[in-house]
C-alpha atoms as a PDB file:
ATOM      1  CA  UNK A   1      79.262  81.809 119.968  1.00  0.00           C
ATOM      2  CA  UNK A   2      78.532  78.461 122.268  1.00  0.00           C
ATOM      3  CA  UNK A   3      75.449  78.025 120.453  1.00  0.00           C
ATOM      4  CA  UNK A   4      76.361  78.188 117.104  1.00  0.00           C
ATOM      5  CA  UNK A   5      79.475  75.795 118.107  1.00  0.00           C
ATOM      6  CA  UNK A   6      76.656  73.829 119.626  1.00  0.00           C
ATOM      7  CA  UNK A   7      74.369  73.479 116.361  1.00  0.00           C
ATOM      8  CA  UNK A   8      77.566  72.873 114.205  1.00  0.00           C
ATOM      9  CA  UNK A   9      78.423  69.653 116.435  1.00  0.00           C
ATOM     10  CA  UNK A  10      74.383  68.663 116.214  1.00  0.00           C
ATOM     11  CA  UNK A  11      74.650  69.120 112.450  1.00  0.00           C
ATOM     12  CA  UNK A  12      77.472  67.020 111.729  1.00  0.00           C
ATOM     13  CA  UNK A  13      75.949  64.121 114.244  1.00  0.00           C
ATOM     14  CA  UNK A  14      72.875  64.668 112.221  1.00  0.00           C
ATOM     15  CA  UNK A  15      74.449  64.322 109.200  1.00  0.00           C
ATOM     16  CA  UNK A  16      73.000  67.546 107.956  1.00  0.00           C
ATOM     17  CA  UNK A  17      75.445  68.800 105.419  1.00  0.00           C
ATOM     18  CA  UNK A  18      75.219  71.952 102.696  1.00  0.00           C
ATOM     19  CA  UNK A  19      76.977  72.326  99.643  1.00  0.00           C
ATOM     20  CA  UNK A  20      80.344  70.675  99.147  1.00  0.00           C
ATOM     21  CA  UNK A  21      80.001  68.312 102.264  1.00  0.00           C
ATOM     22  CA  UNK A  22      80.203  71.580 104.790  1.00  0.00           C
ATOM     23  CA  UNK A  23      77.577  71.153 107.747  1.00  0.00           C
ATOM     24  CA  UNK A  24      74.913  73.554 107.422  1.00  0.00           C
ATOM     25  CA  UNK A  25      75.767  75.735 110.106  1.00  0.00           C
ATOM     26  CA  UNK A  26      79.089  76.769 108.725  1.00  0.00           C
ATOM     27  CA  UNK A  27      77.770  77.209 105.078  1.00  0.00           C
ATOM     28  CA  UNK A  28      76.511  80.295 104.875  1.00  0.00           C
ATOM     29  CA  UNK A  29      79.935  81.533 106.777  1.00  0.00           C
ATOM     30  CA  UNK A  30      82.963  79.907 106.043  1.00  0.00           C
ATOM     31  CA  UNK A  31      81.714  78.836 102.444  1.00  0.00           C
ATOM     32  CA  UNK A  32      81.131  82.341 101.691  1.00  0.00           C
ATOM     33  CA  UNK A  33      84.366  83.599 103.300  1.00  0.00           C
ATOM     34  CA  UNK A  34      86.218  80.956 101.290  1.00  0.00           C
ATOM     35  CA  UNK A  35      84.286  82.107  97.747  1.00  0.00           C
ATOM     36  CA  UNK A  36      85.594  85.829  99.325  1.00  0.00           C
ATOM     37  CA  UNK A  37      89.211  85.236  99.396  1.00  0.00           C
ATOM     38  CA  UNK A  38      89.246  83.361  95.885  1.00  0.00           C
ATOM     39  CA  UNK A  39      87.735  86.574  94.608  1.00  0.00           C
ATOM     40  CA  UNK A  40      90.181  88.627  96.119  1.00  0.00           C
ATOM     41  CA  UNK A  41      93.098  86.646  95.036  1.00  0.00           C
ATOM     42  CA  UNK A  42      92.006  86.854  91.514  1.00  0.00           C
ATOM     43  CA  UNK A  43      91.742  90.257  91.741  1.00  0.00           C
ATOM     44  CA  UNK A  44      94.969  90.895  93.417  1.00  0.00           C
ATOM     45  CA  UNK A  45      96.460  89.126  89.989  1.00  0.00           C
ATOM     46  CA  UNK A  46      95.142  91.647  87.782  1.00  0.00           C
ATOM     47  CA  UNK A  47      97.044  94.684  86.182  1.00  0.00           C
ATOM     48  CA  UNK A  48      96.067  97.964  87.409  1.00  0.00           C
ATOM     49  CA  UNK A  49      94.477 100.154  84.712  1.00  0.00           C
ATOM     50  CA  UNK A  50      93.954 104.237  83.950  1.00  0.00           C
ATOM     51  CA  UNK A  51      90.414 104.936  82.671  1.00  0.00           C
ATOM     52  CA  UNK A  52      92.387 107.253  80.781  1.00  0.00           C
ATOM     53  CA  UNK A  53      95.279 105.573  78.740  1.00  0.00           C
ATOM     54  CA  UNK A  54      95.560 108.075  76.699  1.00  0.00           C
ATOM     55  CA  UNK A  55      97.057 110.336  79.211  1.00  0.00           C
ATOM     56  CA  UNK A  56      99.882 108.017  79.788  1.00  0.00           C
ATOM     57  CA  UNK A  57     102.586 109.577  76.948  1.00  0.00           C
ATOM     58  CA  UNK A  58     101.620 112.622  78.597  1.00  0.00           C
ATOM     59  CA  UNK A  59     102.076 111.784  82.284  1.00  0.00           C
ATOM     60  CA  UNK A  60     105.332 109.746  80.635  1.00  0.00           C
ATOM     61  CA  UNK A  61     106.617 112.958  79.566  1.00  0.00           C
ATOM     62  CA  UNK A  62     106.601 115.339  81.948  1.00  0.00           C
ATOM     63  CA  UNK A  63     108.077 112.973  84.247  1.00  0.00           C
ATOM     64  CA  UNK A  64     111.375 113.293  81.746  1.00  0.00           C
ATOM     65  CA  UNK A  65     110.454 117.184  82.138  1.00  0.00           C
ATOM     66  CA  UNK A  66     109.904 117.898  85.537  1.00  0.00           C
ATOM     67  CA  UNK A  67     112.394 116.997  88.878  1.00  0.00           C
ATOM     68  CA  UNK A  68     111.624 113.858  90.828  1.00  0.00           C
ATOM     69  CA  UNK A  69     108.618 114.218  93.507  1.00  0.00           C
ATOM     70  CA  UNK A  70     108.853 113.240  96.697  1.00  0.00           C
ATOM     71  CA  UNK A  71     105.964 111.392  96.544  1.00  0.00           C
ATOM     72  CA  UNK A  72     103.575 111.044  93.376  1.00  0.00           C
ATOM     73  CA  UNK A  73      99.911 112.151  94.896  1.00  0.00           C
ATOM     74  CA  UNK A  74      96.852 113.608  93.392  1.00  0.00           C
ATOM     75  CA  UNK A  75      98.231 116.547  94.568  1.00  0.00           C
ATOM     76  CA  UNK A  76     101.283 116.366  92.412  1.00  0.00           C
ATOM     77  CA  UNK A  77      99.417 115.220  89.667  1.00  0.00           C
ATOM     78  CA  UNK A  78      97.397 118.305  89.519  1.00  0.00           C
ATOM     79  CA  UNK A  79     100.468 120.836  89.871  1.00  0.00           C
ATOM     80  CA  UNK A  80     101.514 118.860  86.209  1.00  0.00           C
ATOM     81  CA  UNK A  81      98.277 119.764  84.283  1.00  0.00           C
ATOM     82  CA  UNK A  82      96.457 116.431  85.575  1.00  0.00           C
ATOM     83  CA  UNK A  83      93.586 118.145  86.713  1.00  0.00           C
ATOM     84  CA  UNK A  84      90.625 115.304  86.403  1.00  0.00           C
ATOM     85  CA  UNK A  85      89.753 113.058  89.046  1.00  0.00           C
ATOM     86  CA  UNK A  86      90.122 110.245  86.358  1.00  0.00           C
ATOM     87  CA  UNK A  87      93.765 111.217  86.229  1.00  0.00           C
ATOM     88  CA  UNK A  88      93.804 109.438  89.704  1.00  0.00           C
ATOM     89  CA  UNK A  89      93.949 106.757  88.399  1.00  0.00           C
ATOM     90  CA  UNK A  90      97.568 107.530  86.256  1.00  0.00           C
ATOM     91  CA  UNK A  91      99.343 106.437  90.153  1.00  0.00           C
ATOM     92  CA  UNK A  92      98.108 103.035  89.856  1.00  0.00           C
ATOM     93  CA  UNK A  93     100.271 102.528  86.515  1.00  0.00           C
ATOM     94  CA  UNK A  94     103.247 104.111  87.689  1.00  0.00           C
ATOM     95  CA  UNK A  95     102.999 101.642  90.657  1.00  0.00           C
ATOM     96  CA  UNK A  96     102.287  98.764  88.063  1.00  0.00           C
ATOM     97  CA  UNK A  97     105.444  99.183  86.112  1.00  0.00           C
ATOM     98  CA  UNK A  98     107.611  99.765  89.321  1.00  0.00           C
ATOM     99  CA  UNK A  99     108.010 103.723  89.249  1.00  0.00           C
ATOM    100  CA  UNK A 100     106.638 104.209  92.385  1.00  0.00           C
ATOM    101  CA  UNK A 101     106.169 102.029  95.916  1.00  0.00           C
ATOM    102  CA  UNK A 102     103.150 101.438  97.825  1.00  0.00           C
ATOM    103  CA  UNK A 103     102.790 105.058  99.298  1.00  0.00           C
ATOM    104  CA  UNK A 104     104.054 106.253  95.708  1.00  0.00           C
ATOM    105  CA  UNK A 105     107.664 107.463  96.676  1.00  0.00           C
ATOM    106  CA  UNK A 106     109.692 106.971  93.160  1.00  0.00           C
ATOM    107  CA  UNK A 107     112.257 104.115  92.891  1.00  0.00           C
ATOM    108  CA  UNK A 108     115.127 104.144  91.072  1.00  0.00           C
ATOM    109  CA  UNK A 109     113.412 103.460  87.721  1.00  0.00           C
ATOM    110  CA  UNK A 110     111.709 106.492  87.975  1.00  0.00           C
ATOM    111  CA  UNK A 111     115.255 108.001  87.666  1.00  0.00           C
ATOM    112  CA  UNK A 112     116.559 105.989  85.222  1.00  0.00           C
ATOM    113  CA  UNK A 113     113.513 106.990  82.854  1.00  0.00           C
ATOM    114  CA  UNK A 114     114.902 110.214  82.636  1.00  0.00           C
ATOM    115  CA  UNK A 115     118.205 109.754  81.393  1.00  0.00           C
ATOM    116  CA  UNK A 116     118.740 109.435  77.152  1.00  0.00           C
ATOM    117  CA  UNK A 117     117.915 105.603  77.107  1.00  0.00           C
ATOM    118  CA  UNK A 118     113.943 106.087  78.736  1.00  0.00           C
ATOM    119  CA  UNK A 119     112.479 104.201  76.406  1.00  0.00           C
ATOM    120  CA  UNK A 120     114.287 101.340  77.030  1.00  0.00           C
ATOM    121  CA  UNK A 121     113.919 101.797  80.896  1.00  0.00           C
ATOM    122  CA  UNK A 122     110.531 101.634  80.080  1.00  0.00           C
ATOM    123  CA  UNK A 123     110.895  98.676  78.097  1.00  0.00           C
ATOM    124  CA  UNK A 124     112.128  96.534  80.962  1.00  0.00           C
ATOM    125  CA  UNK A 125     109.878  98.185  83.389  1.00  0.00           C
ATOM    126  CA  UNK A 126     106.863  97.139  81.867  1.00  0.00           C
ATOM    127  CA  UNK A 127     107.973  93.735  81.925  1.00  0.00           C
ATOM    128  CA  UNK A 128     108.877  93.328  84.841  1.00  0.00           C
ATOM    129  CA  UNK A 129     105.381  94.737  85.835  1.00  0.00           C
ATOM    130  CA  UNK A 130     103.222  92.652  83.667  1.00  0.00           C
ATOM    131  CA  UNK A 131     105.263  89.596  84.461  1.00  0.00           C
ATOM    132  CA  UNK A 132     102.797  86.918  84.178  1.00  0.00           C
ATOM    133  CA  UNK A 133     101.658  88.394  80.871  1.00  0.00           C
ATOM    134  CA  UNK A 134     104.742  88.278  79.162  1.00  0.00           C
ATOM    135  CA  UNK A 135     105.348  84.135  80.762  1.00  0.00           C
ATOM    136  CA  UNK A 136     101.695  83.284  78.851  1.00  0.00           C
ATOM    137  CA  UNK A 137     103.501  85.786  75.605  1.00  0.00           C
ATOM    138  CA  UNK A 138     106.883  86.793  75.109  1.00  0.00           C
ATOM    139  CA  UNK A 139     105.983  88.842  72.881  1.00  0.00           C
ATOM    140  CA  UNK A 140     102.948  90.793  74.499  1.00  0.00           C
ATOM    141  CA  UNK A 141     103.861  94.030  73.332  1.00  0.00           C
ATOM    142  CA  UNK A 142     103.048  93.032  69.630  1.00  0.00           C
ATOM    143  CA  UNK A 143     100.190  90.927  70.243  1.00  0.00           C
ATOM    144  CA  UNK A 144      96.334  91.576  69.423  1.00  0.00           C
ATOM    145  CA  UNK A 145      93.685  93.574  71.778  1.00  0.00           C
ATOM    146  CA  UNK A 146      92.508  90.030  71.553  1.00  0.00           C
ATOM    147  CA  UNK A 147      94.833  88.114  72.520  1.00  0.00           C
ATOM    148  CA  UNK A 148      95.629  90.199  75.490  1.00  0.00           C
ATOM    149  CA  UNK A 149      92.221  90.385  76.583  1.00  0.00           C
ATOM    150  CA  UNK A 150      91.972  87.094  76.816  1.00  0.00           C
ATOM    151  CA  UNK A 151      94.767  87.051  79.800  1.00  0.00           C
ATOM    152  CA  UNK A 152      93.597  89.568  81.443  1.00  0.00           C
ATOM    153  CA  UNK A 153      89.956  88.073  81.663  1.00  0.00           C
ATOM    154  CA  UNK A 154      91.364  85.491  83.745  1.00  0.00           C
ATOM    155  CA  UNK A 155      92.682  87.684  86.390  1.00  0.00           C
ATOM    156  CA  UNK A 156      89.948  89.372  86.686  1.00  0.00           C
ATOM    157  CA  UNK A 157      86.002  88.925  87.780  1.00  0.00           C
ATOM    158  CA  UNK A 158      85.094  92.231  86.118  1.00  0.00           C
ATOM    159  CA  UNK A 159      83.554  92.996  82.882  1.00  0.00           C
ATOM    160  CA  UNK A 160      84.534  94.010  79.262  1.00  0.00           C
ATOM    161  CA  UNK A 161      84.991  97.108  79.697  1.00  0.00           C
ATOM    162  CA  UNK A 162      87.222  97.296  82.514  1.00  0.00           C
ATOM    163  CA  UNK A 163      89.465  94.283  80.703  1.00  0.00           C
ATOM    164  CA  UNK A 164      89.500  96.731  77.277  1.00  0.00           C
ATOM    165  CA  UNK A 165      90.818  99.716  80.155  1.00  0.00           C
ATOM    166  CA  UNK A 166      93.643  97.171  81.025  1.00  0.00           C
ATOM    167  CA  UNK A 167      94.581  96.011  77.181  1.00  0.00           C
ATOM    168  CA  UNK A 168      94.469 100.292  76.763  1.00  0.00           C
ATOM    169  CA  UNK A 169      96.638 100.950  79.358  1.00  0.00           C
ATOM    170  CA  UNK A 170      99.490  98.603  78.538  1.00  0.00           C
ATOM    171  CA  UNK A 171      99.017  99.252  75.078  1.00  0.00           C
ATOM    172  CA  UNK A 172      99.944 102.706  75.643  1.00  0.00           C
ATOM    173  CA  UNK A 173     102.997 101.511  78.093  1.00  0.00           C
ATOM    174  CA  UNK A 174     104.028  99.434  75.264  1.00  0.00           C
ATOM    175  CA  UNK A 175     103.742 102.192  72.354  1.00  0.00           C
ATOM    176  CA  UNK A 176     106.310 104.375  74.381  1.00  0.00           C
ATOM    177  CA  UNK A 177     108.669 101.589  75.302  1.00  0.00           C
ATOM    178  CA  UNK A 178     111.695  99.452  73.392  1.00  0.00           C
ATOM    179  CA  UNK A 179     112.046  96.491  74.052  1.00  0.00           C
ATOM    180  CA  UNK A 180     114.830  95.472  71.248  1.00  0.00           C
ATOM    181  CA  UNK A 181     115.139  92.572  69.124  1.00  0.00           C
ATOM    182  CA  UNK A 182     115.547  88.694  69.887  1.00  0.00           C
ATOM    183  CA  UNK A 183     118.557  88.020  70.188  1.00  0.00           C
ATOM    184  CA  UNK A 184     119.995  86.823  66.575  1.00  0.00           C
ATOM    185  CA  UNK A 185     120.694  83.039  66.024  1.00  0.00           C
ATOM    186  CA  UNK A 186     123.784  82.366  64.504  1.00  0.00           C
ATOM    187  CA  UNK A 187     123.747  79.064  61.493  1.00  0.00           C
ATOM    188  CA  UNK A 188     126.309  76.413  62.551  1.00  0.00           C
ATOM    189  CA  UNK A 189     127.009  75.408  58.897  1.00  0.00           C
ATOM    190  CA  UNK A 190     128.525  79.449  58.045  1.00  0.00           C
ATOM    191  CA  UNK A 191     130.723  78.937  61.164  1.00  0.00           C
ATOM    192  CA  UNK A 192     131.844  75.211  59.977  1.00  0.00           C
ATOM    193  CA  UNK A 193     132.217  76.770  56.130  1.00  0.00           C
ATOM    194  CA  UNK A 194     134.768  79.864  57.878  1.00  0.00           C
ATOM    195  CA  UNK A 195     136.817  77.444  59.723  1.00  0.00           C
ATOM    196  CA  UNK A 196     136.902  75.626  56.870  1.00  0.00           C
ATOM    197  CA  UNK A 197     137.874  78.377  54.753  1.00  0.00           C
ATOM    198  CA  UNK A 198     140.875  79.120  57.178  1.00  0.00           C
ATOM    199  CA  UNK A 199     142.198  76.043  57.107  1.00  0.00           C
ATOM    200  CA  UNK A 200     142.542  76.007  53.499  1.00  0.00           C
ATOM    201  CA  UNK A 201     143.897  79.465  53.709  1.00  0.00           C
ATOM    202  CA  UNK A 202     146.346  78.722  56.472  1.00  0.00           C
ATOM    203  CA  UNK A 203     147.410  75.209  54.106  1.00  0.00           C
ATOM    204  CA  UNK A 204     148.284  77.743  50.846  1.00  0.00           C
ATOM    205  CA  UNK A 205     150.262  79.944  52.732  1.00  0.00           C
ATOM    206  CA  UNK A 206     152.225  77.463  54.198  1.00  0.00           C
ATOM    207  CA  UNK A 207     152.925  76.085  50.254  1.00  0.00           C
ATOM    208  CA  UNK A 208     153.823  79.475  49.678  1.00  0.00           C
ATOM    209  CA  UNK A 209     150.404  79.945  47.759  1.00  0.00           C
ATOM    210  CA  UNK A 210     148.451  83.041  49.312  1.00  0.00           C
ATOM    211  CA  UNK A 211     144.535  82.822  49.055  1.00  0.00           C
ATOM    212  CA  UNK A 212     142.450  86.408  49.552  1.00  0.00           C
ATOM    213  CA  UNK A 213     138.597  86.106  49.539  1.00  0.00           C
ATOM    214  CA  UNK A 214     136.612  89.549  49.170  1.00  0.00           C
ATOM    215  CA  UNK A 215     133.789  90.039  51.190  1.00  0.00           C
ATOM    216  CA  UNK A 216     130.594  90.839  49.123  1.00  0.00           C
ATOM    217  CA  UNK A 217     130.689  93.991  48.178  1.00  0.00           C
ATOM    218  CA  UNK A 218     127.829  96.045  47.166  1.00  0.00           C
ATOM    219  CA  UNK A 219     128.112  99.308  45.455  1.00  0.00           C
ATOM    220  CA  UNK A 220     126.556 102.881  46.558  1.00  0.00           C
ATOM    221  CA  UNK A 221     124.015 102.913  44.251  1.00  0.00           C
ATOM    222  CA  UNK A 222     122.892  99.119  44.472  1.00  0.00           C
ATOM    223  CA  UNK A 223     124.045  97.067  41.803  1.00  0.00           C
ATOM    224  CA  UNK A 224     124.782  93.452  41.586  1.00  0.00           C
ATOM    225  CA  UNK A 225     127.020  92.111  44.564  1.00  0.00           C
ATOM    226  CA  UNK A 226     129.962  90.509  43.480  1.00  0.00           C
ATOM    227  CA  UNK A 227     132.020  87.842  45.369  1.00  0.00           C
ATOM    228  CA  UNK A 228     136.027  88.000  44.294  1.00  0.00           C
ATOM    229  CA  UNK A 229     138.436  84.958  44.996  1.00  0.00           C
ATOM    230  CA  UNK A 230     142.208  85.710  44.117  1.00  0.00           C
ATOM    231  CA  UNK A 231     144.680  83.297  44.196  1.00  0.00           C
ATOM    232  CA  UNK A 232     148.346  84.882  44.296  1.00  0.00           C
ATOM    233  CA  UNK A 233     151.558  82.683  44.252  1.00  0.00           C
ATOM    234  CA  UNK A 234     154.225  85.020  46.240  1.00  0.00           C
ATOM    235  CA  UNK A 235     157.541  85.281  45.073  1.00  0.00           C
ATOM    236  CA  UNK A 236     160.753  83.764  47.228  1.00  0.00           C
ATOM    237  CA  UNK A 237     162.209  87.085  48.122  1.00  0.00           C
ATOM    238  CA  UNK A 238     162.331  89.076  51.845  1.00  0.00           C
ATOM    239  CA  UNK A 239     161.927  92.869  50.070  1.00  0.00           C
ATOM    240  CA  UNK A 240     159.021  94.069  51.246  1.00  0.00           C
ATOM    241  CA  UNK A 241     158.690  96.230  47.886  1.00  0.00           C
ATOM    242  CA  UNK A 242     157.238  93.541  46.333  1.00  0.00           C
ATOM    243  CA  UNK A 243     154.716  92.811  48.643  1.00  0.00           C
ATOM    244  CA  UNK A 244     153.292  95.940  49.069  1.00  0.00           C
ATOM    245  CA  UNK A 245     153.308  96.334  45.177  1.00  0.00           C
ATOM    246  CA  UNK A 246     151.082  93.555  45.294  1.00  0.00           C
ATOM    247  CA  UNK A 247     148.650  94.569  48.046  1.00  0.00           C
ATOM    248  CA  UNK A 248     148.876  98.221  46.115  1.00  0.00           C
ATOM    249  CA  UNK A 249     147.705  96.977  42.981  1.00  0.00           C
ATOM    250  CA  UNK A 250     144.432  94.750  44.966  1.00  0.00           C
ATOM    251  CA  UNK A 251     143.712  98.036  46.561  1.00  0.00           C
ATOM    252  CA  UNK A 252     143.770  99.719  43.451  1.00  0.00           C
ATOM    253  CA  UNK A 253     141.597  97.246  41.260  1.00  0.00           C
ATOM    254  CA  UNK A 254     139.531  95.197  43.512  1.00  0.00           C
ATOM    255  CA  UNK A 255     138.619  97.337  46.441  1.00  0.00           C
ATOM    256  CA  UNK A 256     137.364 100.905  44.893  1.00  0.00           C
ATOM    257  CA  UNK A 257     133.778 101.747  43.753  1.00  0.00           C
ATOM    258  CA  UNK A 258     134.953 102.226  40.436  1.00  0.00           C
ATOM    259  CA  UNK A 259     135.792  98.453  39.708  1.00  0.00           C
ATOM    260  CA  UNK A 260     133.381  97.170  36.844  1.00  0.00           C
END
């Protein structure tokens, strides 16, 4: 240990310097330790992956069939028909999504996945797992082999076919998950044209002139959808047989299937 302190002390007097500056007597150590831990931080990004995706509706399943285990091992696997020693590899993408810990006791989302709403438990469970994923595409779980390949590439140093065993396996996540529709965008200019429409409304009745707008109304069999305006001018009068004559009649005329 002296010496080599020694030489790197001589090297950097000398001037004697490797790649990126480092003296020579630390290159072959600390610039390879360096290159090591970039690897492995890469690697630590990527998505675990089942070399056999397919298995996953399967494996999704039975865990809505069977009780909760208390921990999810090879072991377990096997007792559900998982017999392989590819199947191993199913663990790894129940810890991805957040089914399982580190020493593969089930969390509460394993639970929750067996209740009536699963496939929405799903839904959020795969996002949460594949987090960065779904920051680069919010909408991952409709995107191309492509374009998801091309993510995954980046978090990983391995090859094609390892990157196509990721895009598989969160494919097949995806295909048994909901994950809903955007939320819908209401236009500003219908909400201005209602409030605009009550005010008008609220002006006629206080003239004593009553304005009732139909909705659209479409019939059973899908004809043409007509939009109905009636303007009524009420009577003075406090007997409440007349209004409900008049409300009768509207019933009778304008709001049945058998109108036109």
């Amino acid at each position: 240990m002296c010496l080599e302190v020694y030489r790197c002390v001589l090297a950097a007097v000398e001037g004697q310097t490797g790649i990126g500056g480092i003296p020579v007597c630390v290159t072959p150590h600390l610039y390879a330790d360096a290159n090591r831990t970039r690897r492995e931080a890469i690697v630590a990004e990527a998505p675990s992956y089942t070399t056999v995706p397919g298995r996953i509706p399967d494996l999704l399943r039975k865990i809505r069939e069977t009780g909760v285990p208390p921990k999810a091992t090879y072991e377990w696997l096997k007792t559900l028909g998982f017999t392989s020693s590819n199947d191993r590899s199913l663990i790894a993408v129940l810890r991805q999504i957040g089914f399982i810990d580190a020493n593969g006791v089930p969390l509460p989302a394993w639970r929750e996945y067996r209740g009536a709403d699963h496939r929405a438990v799903l839904g959020r469970a795969v996002k949460l797992g594949y987090e960065s994923l779904y920051a680069t595409y919010p909408d991952a779980h409709v995107r191309s082999n492509t374009d998801l390949g091309h993510v995954f590439s980046t978090r990983t140093n391995a090859g094609k076919q390892v990157i196509d065993k990721m895009v598989a396996t969160f494919k097949n996540l995806a295909k048994e998950a909901a994950f809903g529709p955007a939320p819908a965008s209401i236009d500003a200019s219908l909400i201005a044209d209602t409030e605009g429409r009550a005010a008008m409304a609220d002006e006629e009745i206080g003239s004593g002139t009553a304005g009732v707008a139909a909705l659209p109304h479409a019939t059973a069999k899908g004809g043409v959808t007509i939009n109905v305006n009636v303007q009524l001018t009420l009577p003075e009068t406090t007997d409440e047989k007349v209004f409900d004559a008049f409300f009768s009649a509207m019933r009778k005329h304008l709001l049945t299937d058998d109108v036109m």
